[in-house]
PDB file of N, CA and C in Angstrom:
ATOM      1  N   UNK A   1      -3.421 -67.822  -6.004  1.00  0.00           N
ATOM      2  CA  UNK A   1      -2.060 -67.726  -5.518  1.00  0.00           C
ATOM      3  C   UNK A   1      -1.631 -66.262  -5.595  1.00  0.00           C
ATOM      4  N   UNK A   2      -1.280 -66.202  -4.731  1.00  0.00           N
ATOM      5  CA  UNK A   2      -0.414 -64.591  -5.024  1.00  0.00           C
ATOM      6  C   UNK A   2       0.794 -64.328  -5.140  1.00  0.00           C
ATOM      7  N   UNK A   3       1.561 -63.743  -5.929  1.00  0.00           N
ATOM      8  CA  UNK A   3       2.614 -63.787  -6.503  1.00  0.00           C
ATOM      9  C   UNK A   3       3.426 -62.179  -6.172  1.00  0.00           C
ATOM     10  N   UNK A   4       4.857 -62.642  -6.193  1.00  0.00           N
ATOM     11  CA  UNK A   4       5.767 -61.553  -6.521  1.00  0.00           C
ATOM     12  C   UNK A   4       6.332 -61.049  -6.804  1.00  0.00           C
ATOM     13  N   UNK A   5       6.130 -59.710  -7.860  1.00  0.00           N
ATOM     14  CA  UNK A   5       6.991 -59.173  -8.891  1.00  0.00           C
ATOM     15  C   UNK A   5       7.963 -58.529  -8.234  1.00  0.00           C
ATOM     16  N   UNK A   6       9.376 -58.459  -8.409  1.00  0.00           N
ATOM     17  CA  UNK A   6      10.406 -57.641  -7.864  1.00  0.00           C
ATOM     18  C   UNK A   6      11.347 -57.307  -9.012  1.00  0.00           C
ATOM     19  N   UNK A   7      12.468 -55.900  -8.485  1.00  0.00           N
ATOM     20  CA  UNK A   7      13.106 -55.028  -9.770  1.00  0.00           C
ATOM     21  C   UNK A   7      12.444 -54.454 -10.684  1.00  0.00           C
ATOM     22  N   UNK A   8      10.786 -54.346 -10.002  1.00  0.00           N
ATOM     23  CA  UNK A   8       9.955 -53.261 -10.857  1.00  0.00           C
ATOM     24  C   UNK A   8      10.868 -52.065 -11.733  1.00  0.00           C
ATOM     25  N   UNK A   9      10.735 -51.529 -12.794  1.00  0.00           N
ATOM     26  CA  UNK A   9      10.779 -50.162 -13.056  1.00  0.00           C
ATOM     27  C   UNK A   9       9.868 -49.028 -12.206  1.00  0.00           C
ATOM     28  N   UNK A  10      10.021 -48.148 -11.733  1.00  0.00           N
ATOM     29  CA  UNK A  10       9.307 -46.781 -11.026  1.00  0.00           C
ATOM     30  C   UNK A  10       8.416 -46.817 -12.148  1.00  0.00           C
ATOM     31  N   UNK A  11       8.559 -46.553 -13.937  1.00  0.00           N
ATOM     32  CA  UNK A  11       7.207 -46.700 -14.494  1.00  0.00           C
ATOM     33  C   UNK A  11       6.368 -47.495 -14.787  1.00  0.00           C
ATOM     34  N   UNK A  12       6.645 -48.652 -13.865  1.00  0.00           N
ATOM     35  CA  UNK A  12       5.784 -50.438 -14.541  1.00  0.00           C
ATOM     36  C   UNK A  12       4.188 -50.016 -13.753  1.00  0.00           C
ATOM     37  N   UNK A  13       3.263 -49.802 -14.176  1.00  0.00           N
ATOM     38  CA  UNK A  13       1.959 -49.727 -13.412  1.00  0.00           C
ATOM     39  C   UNK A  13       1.080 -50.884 -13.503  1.00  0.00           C
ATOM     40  N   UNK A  14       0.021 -51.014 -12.637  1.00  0.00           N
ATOM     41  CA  UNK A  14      -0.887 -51.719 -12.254  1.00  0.00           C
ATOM     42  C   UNK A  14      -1.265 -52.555 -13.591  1.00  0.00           C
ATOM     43  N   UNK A  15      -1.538 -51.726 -14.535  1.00  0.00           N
ATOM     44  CA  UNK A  15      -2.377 -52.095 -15.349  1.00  0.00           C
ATOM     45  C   UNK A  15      -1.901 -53.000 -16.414  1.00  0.00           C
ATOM     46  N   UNK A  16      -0.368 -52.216 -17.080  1.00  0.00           N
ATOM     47  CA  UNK A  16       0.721 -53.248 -17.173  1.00  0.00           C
ATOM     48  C   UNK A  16       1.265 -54.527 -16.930  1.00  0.00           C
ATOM     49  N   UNK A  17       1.102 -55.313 -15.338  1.00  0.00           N
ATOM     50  CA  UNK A  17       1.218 -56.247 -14.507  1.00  0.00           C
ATOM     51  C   UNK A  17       0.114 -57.213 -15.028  1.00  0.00           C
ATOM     52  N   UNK A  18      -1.425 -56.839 -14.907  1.00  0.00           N
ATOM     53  CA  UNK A  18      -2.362 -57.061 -15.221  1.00  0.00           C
ATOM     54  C   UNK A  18      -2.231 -57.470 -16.642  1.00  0.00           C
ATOM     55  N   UNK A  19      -1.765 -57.367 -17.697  1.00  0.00           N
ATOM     56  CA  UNK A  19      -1.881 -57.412 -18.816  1.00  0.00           C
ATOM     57  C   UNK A  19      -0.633 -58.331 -19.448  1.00  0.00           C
ATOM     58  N   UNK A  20       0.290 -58.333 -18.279  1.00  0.00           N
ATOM     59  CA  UNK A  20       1.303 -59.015 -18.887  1.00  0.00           C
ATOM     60  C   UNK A  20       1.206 -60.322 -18.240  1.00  0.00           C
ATOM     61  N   UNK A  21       0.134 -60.547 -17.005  1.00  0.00           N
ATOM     62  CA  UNK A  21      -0.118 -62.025 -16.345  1.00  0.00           C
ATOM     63  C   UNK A  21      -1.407 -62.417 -17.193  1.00  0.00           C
ATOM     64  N   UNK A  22      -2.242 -62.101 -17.441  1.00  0.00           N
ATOM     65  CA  UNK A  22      -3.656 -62.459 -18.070  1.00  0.00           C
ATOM     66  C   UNK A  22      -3.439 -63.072 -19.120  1.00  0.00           C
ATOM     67  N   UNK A  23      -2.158 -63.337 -20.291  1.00  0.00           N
ATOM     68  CA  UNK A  23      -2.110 -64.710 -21.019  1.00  0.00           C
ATOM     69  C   UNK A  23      -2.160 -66.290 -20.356  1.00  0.00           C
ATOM     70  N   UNK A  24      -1.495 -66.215 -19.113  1.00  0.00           N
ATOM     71  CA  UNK A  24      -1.580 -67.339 -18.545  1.00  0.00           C
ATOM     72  C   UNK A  24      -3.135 -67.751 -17.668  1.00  0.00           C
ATOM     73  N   UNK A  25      -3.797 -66.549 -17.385  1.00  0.00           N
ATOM     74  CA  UNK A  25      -5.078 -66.917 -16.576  1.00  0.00           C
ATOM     75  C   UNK A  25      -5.577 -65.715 -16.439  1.00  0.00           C
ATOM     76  N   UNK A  26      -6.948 -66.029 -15.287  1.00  0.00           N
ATOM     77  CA  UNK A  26      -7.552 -64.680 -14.831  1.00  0.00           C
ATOM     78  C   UNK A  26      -6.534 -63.647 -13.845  1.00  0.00           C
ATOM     79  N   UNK A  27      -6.531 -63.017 -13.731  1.00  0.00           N
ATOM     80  CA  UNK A  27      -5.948 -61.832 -12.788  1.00  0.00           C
ATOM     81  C   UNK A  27      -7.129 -61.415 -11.754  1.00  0.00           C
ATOM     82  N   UNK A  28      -6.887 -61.933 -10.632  1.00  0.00           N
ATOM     83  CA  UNK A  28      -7.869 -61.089  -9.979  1.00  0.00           C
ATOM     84  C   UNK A  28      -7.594 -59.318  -9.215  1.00  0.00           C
ATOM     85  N   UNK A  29      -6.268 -59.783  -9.042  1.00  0.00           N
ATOM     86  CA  UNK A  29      -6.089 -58.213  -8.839  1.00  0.00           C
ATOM     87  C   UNK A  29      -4.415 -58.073  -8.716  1.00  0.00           C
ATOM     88  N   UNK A  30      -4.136 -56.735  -9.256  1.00  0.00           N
ATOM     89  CA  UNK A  30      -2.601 -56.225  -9.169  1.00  0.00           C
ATOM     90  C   UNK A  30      -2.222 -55.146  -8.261  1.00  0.00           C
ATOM     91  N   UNK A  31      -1.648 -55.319  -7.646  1.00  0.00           N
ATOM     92  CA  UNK A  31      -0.937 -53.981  -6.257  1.00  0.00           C
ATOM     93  C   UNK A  31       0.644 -53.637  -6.893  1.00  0.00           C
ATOM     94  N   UNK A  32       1.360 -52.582  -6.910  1.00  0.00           N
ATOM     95  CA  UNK A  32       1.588 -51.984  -7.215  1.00  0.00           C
ATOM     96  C   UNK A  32       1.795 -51.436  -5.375  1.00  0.00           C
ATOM     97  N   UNK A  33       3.430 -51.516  -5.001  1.00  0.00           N
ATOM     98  CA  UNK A  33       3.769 -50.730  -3.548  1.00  0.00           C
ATOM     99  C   UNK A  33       4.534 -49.524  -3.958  1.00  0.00           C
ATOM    100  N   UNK A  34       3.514 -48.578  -3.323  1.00  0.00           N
ATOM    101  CA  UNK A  34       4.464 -47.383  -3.479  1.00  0.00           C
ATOM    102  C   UNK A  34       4.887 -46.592  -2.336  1.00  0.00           C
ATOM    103  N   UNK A  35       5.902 -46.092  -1.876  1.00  0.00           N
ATOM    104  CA  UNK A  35       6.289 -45.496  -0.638  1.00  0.00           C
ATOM    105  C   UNK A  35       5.627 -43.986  -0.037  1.00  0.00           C
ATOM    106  N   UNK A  36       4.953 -44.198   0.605  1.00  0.00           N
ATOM    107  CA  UNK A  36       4.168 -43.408   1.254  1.00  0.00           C
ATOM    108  C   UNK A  36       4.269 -42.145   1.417  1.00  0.00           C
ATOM    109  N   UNK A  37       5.427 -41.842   1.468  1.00  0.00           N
ATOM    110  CA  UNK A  37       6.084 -40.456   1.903  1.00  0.00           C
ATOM    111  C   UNK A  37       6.241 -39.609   0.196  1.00  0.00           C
ATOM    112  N   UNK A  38       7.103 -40.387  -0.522  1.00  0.00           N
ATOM    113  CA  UNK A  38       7.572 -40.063  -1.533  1.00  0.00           C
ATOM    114  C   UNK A  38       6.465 -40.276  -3.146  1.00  0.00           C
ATOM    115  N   UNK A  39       5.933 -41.127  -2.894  1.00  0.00           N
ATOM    116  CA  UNK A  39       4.516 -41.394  -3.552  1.00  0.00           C
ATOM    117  C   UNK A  39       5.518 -42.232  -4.963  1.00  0.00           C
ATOM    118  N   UNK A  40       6.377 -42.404  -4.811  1.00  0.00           N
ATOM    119  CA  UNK A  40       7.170 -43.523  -6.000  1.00  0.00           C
ATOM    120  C   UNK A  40       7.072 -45.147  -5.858  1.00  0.00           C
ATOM    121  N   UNK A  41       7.096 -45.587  -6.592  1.00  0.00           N
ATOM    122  CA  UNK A  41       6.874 -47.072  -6.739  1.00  0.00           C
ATOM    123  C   UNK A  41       8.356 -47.706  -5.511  1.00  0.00           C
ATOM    124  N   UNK A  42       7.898 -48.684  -4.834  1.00  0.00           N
ATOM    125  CA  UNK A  42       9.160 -49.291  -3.971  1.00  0.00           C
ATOM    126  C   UNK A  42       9.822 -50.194  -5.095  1.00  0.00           C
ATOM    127  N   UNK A  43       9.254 -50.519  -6.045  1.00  0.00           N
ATOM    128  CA  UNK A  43      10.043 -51.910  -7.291  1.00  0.00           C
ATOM    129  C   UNK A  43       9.279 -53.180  -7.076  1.00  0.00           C
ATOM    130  N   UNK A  44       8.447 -53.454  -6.441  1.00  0.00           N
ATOM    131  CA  UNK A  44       7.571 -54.323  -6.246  1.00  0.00           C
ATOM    132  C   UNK A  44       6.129 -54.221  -6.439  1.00  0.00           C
ATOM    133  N   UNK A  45       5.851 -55.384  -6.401  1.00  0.00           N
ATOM    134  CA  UNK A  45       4.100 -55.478  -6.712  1.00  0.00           C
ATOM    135  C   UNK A  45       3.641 -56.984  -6.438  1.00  0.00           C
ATOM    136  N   UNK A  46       2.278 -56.982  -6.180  1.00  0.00           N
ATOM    137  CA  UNK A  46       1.782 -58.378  -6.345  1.00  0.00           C
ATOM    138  C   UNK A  46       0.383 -58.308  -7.304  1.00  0.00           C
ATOM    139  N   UNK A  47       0.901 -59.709  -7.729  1.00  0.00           N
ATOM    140  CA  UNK A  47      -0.520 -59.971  -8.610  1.00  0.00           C
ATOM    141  C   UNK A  47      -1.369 -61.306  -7.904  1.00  0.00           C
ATOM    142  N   UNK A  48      -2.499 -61.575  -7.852  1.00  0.00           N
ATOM    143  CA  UNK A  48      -3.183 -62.354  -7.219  1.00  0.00           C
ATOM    144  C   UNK A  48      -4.054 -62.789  -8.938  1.00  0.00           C
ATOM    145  N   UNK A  49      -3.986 -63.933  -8.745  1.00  0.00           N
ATOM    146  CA  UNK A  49      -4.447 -65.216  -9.707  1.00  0.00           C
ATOM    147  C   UNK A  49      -5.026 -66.457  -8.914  1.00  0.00           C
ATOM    148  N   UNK A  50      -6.145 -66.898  -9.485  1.00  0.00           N
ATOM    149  CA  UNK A  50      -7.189 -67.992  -8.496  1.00  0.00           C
ATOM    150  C   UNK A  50      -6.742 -68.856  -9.089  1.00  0.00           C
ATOM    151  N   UNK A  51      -6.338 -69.270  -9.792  1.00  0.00           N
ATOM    152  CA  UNK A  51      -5.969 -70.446 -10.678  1.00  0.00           C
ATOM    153  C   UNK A  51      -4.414 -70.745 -10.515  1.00  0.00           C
ATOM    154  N   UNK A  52      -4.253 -72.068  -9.365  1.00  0.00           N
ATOM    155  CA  UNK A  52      -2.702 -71.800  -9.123  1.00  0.00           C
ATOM    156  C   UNK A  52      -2.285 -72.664  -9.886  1.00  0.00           C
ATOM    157  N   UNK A  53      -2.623 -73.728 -11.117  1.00  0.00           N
ATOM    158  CA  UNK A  53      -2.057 -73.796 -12.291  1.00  0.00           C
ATOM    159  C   UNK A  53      -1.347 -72.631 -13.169  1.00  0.00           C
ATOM    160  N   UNK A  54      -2.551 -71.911 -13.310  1.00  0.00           N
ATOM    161  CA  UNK A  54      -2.167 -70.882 -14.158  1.00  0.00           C
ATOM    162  C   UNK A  54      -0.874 -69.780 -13.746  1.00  0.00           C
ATOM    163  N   UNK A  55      -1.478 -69.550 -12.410  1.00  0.00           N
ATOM    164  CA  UNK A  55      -0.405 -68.739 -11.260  1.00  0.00           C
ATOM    165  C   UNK A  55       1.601 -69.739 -11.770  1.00  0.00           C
ATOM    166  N   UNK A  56       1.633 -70.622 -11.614  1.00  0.00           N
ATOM    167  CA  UNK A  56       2.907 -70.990 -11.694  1.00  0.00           C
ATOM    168  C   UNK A  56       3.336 -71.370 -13.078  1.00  0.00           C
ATOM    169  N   UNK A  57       2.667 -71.203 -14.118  1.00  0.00           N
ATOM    170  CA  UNK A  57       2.410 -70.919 -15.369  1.00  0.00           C
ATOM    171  C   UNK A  57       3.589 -69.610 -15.868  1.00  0.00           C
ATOM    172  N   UNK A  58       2.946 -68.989 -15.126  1.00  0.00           N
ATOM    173  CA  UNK A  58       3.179 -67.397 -15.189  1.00  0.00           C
ATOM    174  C   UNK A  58       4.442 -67.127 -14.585  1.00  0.00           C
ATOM    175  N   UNK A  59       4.559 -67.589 -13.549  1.00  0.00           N
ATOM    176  CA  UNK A  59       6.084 -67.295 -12.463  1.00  0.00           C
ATOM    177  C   UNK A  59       6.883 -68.501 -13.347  1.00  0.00           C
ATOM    178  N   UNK A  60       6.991 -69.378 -13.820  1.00  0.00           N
ATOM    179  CA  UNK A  60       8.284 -70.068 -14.537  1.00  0.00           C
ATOM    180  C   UNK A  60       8.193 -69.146 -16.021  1.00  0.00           C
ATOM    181  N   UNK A  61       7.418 -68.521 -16.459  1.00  0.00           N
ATOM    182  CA  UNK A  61       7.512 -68.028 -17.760  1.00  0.00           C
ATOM    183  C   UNK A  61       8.081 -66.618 -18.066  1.00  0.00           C
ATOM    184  N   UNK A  62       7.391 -65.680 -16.794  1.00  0.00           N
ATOM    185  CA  UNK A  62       7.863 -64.063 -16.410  1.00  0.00           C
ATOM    186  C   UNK A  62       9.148 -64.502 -15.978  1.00  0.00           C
ATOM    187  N   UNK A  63       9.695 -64.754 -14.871  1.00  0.00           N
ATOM    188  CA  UNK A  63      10.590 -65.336 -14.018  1.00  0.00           C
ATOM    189  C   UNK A  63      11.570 -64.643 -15.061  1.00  0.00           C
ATOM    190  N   UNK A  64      12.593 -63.660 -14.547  1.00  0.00           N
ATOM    191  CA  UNK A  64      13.901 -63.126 -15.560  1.00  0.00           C
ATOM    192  C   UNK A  64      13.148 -62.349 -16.860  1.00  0.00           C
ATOM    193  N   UNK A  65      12.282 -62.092 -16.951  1.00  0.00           N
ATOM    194  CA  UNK A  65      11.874 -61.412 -18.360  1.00  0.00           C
ATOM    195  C   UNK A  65      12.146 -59.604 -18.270  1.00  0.00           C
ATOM    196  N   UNK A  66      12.459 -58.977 -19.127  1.00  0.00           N
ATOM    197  CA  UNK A  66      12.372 -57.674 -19.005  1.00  0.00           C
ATOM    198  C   UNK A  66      10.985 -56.900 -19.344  1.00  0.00           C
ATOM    199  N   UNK A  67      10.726 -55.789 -18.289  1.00  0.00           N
ATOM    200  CA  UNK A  67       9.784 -55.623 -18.360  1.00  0.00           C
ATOM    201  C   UNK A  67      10.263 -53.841 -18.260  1.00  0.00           C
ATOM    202  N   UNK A  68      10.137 -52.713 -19.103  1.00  0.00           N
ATOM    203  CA  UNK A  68      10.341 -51.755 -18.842  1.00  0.00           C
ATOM    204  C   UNK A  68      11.747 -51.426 -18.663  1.00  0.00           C
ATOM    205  N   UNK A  69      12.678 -51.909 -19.164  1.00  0.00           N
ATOM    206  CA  UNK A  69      13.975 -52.437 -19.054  1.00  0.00           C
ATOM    207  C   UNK A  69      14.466 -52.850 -18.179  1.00  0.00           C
ATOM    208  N   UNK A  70      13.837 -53.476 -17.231  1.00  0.00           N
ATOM    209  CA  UNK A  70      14.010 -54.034 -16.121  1.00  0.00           C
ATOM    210  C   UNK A  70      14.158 -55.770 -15.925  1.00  0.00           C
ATOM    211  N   UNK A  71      14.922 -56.512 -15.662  1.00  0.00           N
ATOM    212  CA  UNK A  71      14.815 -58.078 -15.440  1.00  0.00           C
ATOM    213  C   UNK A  71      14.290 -58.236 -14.207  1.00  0.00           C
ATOM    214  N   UNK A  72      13.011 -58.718 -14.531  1.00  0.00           N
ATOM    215  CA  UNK A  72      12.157 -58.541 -13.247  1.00  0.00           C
ATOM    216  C   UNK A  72      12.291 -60.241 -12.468  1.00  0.00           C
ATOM    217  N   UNK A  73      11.914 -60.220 -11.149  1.00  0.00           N
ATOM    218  CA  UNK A  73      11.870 -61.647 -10.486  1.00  0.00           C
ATOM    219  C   UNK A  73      10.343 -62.144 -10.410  1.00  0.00           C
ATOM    220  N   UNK A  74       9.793 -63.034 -10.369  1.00  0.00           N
ATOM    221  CA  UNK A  74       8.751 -63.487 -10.603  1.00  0.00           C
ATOM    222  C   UNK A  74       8.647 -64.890  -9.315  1.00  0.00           C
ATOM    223  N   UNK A  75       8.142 -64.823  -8.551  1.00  0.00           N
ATOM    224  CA  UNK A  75       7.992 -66.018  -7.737  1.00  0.00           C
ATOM    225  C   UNK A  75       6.775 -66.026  -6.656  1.00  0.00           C
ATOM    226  N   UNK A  76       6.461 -67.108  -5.917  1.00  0.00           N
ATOM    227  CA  UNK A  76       4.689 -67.242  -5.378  1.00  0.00           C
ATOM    228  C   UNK A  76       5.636 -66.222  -4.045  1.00  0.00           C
ATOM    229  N   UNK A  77       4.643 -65.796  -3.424  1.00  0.00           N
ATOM    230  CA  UNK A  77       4.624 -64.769  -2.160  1.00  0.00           C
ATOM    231  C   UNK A  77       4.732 -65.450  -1.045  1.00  0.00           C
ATOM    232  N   UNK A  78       5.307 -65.012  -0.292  1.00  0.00           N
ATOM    233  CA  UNK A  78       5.728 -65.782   1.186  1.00  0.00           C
ATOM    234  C   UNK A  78       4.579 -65.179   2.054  1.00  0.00           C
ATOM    235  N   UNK A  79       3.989 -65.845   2.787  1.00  0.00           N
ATOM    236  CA  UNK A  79       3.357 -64.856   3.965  1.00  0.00           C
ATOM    237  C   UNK A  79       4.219 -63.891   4.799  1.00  0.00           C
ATOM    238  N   UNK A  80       3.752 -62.717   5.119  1.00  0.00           N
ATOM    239  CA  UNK A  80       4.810 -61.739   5.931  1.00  0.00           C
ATOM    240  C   UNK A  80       4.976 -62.562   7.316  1.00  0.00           C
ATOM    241  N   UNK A  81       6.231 -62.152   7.767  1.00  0.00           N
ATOM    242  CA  UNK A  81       6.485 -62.772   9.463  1.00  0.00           C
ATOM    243  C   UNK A  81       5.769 -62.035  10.191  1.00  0.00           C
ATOM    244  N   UNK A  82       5.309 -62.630  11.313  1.00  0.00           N
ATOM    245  CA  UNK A  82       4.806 -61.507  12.210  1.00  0.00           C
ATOM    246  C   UNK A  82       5.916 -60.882  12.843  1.00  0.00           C
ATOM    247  N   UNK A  83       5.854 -60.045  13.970  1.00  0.00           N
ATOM    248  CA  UNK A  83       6.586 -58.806  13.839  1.00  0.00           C
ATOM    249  C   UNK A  83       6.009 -57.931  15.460  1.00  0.00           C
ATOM    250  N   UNK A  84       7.083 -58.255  16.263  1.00  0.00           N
ATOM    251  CA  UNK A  84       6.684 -57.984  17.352  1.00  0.00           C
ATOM    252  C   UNK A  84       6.221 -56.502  17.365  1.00  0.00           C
ATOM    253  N   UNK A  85       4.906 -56.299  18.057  1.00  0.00           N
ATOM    254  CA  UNK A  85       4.626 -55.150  18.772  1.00  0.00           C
ATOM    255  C   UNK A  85       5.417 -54.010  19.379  1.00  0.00           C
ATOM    256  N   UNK A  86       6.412 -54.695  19.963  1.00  0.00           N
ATOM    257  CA  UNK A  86       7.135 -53.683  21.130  1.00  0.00           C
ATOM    258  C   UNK A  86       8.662 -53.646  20.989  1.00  0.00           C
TER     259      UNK A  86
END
C-alpha cells in the first residue's frame, strides 16, 4: 500500500519516515517530495509498505502524531488524476 505523509517538517528526512513506519511492518521504500527549483522539502512524502495489514496499522496509529514538531496526516494515497495534455 502506499501511503501519505502530509505537514511534513522541511527537516523530516527519508530515513526518519522509514524508521518511524518499520514498527508496524516492512518499509519498502520512502520518498520524500522536494521542490525542484528550490531543492526544499514540499511537506510531503510517501512511504510504500507490502503488507496492507501492516500499512493501515500504521496510518490509524501515525495519523495526528507529531513528528519534528509537526502534527503530521497519515492516510493510504489516492492515485493521481490524469491531467489533460493541452
Amino acid at each position: 500500500m502506499n501511503i501519505f505523509i502530509g505537514n511534513l517538517s522541511s527537516q523530516t528526512s527519508e530515513q526518519q519516515l522509514s524508521d518511524l513506519f518499520s514498527p508496524f511492518g516492512i518499509v519498502r521504500s520512502t520518498k520524500v517530495i522536494y521542490d525542484n527549483f528550490t531543492g526544499r522539502s514540499k511537506g510531503f512524502a510517501f512511504v510504500e509498505m507490502p503488507d496492507e495489514g501492516a500499512a493501515e496499522r500504521a496510518i490509524r496509529n501515525l495519523n495526528n502524531t507529531v513528528v519534528d514538531t509537526q502534527k503530521i496526516v497519515v492516510n493510504e494515497a489516492k492515485p493521481r488524476p490524469e491531467r489533460s495534455r493541452y
